[in-house]
Protein backbone atom coordinates (compact mmCIF):
# COMPACT_ATOMS: atom_id res chain seq x y z
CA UNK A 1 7.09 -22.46 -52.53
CA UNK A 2 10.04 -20.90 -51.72
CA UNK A 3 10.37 -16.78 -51.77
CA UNK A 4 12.50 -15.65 -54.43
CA UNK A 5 16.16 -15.07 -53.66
CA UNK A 6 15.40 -11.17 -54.49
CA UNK A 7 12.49 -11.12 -51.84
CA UNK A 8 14.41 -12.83 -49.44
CA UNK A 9 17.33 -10.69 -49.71
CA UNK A 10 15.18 -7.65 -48.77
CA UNK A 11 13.19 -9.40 -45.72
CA UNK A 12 17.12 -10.16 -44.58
CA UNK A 13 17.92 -6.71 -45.28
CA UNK A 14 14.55 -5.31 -44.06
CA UNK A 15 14.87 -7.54 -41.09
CA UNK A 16 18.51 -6.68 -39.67
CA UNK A 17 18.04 -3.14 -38.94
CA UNK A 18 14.75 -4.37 -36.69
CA UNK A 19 16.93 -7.11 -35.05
CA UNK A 20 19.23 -4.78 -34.31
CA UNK A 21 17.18 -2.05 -32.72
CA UNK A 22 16.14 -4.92 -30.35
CA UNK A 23 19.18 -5.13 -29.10
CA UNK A 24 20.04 -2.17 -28.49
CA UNK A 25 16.77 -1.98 -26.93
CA UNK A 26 17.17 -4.23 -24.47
CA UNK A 27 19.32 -2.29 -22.89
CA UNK A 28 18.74 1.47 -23.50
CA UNK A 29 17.02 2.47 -20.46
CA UNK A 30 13.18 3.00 -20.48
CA UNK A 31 10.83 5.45 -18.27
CA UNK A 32 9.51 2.93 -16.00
CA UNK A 33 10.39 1.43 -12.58
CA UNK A 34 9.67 -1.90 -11.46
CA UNK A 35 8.01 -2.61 -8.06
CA UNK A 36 8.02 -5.56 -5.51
CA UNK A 37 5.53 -6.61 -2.33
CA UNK A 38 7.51 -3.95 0.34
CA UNK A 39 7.99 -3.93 4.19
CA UNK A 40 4.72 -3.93 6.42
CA UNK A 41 4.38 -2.66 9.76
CA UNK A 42 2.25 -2.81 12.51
CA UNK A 43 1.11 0.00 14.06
CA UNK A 44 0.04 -1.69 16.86
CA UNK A 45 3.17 -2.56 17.81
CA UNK A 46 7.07 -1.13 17.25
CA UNK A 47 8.55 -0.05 14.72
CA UNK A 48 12.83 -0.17 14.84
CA UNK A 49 12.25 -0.31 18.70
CA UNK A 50 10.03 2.34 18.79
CA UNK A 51 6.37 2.37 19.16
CA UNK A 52 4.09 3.30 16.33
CA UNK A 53 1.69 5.01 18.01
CA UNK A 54 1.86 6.80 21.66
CA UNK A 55 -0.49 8.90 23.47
CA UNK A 56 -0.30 11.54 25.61
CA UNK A 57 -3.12 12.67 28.55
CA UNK A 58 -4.78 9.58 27.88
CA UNK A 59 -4.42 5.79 29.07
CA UNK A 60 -3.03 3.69 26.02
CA UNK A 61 -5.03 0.15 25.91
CA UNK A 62 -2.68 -3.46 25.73
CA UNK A 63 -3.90 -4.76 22.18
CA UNK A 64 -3.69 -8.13 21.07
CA UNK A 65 -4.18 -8.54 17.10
CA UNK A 66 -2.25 -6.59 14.56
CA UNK A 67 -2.64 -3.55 12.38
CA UNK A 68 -0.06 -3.87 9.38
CA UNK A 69 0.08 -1.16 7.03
CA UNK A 70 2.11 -2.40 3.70
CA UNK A 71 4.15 -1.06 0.98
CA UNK A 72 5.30 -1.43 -2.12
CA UNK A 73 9.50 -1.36 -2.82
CA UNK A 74 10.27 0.24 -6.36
CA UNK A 75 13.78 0.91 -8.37
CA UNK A 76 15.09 4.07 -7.44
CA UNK A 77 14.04 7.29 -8.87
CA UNK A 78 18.12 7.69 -10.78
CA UNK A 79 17.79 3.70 -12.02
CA UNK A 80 17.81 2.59 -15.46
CA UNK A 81 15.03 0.09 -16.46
CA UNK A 82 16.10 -2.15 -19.07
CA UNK A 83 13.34 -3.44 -22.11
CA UNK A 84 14.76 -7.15 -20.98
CA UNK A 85 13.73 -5.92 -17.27
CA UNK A 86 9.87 -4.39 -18.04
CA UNK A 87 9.36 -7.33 -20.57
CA UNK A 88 10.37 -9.80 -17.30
CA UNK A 89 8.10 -7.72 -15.23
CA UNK A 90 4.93 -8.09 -17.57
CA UNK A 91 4.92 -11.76 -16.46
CA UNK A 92 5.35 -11.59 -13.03
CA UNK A 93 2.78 -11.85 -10.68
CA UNK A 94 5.25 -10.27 -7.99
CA UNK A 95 6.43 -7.35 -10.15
CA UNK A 96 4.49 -4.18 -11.44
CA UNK A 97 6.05 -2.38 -14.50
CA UNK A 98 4.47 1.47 -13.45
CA UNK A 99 5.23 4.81 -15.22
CA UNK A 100 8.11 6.06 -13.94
CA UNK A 101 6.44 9.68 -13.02
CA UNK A 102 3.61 8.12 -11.35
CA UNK A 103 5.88 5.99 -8.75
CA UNK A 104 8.03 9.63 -8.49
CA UNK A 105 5.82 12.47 -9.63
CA UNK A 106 7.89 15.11 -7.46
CA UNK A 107 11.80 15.41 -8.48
CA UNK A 108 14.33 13.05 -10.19
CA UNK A 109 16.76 12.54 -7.04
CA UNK A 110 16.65 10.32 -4.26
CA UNK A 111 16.62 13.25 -1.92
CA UNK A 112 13.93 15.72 -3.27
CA UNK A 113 11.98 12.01 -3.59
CA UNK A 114 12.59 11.49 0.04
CA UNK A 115 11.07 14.95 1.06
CA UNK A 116 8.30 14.86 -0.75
CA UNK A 117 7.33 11.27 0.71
CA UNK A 118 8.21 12.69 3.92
CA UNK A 119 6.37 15.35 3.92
CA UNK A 120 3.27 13.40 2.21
CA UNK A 121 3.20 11.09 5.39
CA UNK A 122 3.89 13.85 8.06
CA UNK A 123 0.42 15.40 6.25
CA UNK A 124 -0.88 11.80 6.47
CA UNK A 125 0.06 11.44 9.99
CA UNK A 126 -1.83 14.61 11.52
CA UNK A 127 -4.81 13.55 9.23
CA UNK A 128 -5.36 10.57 10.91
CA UNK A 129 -4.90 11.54 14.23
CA UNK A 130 -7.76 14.23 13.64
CA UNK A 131 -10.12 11.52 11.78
CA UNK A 132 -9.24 9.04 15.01
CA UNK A 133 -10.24 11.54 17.83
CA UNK A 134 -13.58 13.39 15.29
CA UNK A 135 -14.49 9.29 15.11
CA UNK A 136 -14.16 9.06 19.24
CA UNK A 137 -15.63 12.04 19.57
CA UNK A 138 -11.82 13.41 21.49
CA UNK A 139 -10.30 16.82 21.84
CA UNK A 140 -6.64 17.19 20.38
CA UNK A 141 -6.43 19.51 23.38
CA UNK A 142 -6.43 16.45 25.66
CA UNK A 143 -5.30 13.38 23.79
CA UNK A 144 -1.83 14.11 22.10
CA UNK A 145 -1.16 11.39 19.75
CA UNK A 146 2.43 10.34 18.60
CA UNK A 147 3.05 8.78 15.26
CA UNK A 148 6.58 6.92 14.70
CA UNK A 149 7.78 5.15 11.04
CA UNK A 150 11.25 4.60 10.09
CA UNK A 151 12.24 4.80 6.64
CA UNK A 152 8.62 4.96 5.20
CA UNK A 153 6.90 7.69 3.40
CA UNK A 154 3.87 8.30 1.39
CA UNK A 155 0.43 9.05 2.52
CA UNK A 156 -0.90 5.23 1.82
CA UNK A 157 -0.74 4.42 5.80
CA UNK A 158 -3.78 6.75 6.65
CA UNK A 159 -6.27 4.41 7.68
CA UNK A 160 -4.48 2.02 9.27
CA UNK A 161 -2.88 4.47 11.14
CA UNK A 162 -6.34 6.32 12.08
CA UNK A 163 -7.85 2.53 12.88
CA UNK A 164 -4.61 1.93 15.32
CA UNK A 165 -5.29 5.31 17.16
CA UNK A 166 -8.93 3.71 17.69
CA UNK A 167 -8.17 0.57 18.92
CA UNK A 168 -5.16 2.13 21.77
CA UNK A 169 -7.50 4.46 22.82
CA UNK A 170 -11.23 2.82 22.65
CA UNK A 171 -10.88 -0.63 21.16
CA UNK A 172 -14.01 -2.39 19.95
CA UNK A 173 -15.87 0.22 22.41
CA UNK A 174 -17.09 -2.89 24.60
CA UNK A 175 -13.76 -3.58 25.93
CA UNK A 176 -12.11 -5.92 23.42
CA UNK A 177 -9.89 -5.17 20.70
CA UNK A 178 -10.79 -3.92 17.30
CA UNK A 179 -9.13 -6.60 15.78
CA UNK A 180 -10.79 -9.24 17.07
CA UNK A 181 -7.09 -11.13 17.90
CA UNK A 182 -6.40 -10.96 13.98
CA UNK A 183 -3.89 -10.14 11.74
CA UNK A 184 -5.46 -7.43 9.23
CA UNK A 185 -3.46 -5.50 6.85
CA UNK A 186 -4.37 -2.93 4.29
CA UNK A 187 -3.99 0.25 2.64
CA UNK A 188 -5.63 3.55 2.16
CA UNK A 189 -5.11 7.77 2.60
CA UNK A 190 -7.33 9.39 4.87
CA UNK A 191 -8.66 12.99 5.47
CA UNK A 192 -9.48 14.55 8.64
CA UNK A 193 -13.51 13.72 8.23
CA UNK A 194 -12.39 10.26 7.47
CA UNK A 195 -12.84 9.68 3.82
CA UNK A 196 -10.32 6.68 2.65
CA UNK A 197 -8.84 7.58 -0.59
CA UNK A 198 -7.03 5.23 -3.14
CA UNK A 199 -3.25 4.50 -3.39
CA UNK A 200 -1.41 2.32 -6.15
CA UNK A 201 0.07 -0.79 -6.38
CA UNK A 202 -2.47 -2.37 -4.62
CA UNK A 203 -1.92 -6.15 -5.72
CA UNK A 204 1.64 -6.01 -4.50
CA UNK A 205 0.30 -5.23 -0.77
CA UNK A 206 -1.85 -8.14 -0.49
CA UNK A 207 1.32 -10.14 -1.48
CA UNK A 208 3.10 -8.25 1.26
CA UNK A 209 -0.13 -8.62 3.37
CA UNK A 210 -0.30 -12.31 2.61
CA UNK A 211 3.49 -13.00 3.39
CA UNK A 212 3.54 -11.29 6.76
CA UNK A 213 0.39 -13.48 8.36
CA UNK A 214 -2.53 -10.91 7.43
CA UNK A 215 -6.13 -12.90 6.93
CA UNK A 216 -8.16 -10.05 6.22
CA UNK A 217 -6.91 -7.11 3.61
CA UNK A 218 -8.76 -3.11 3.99
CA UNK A 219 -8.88 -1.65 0.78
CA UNK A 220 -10.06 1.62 -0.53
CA UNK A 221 -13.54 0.67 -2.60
CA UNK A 222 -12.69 1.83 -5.75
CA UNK A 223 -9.31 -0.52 -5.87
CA UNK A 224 -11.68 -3.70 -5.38
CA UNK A 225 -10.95 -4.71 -8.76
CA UNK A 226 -7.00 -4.19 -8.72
CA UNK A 227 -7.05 -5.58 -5.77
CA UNK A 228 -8.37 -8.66 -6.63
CA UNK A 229 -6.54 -9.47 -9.11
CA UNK A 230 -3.93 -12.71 -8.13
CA UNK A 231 -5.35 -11.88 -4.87
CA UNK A 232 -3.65 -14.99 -2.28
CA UNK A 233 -5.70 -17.38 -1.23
CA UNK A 234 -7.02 -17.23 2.21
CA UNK A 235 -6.83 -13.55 2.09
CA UNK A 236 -9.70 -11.92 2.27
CA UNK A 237 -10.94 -8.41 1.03
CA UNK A 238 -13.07 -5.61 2.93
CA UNK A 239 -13.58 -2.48 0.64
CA UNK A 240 -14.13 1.04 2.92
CA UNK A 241 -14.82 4.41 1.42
CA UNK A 242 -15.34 5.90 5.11
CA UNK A 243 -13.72 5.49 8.20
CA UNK A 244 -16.98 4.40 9.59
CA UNK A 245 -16.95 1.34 7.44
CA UNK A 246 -13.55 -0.34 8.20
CA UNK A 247 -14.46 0.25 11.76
CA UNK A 248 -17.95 -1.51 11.41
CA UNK A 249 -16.55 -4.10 9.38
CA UNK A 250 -13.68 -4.83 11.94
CA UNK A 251 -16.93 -4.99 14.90
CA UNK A 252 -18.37 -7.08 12.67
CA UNK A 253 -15.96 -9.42 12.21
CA UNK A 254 -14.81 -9.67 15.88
CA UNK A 255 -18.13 -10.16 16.27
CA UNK A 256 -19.04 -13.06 13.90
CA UNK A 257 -21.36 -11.25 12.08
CA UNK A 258 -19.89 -12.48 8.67
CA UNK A 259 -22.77 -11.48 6.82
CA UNK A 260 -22.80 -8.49 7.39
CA UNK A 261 -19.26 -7.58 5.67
CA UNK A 262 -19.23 -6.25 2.44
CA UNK A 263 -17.33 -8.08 0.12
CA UNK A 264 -15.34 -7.11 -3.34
């Protein structure tokens, strides 16, 4: 039965104010940012002509294989976020809608963002270096290592970093390459006695890690489950909470010892 022409008159009433705070909803801007699969790099190799990784008062090892450390790309730390833009988000598999302050918990401008990142990946840099030589059992006194990144910040790059240091300078320890020949991506901080902390937006870099040719994704083992959600197929997943175990795992794998990997 019909509602009364009073009762609808008030849900029309009721209704247009909601309708209208909907629309101007959609576009009053919203504290989130929106991130994307990002660049990766491999350390390995060069990075804007440069290499990644140099040594000094040691003999740098030819590599074959890849080390790609990935990223995520997010709106800028001044951009408005629309409610049409995080709803759109929501439903991606390719887009993250993240609190704003947790993609830019230091400073509101695109410069104070860019030294804090900086600085956060200088730190990361001289971390890994020290958990690379305490793994090979090197002074920093003889082995001067060089890290090089354009346009990348953030401390995420630790590991892979600390893993590429390994493999120029020792390899798989029985002269072949850590990698095994592969392409293996992944993501993780690191501290000087080699602990692998977590990072965000950890489904976004196996997209990245995916796209650019990576088989086999290093992830810190507390992400396992982030990270496999909409993992890509033919991807697959190591976790590491220690240095110790992405290098085993990498042996391992070179190795064909496939049952000896741990899995998510």
């Amino acid at each position: 039965m019909p509602a009364p022409t009073s009762t609808r008159a008030r849900l029309a009433i009721c209704a247009a104010p909601f309708v209208a705070l909907l629309a101007v909803a959609a576009f009053v801007p919203l504290p989130f940012a929106i991130a994307q699969p990002g660049t990766t790099v491999n350390v390995l190799g060069t990075d804007e002509g440069k290499p990644v990784i140099t040594l000094g008062g040691a003999e740098s090892r030819r590599t074959t294989g890849q080390l790609r450390m990935t990223t995520i790309q997010a709106t800028g730390p001044r951009v408005d976020v629309s409610l049409r833009e995080v709803i759109s988000g929501w439903f991606r598999t390719d887009r993250a809608v993240m609190p704003h302050d947790s993609v830019y918990p230091v400073g509101n401008s695109d410069k104070e963002v860019e030294a804090h990142n900086n600085a956060e990946m200088r730190k990361s840099q001289d971390a890994a270096s020290e958990a690379a030589l305490r793994y090979l059992h090197k002074s920093p006194d003889q082995v001067k290592v060089g890290l090089s990144l354009a346009d990348i910040g953030g401390p995420s790059a630790g590991l892979l970093f600390t893993l590429g240091i390994i493999d120029k300078l020792d390899g798989d320890g029985r002269g072949g390459d850590l990698t095994g020949g592969r392409t293996i991506a992944g993501t993780g901080t690191i501290e000087p006695d080699g602990t692998v902390g977590a990072v965000g937006g950890v489904p976004l870099k196996t997209l990245a890690a995916k796209r650019d040719g990576a088989t086999v994704f290093l992830v810190p083992r507390g992400e396992c489950t982030d990270a496999s959600a909409n993992l890509p197929k033919g991807l697959r997943l190591v976790p590491v909470e220690k240095l110790t175990d992405a290098v085993t795992s990498l042996k391992d794998l070179a190795s064909g010892r496939e049952d000896k990997i741990p899995t998510c």
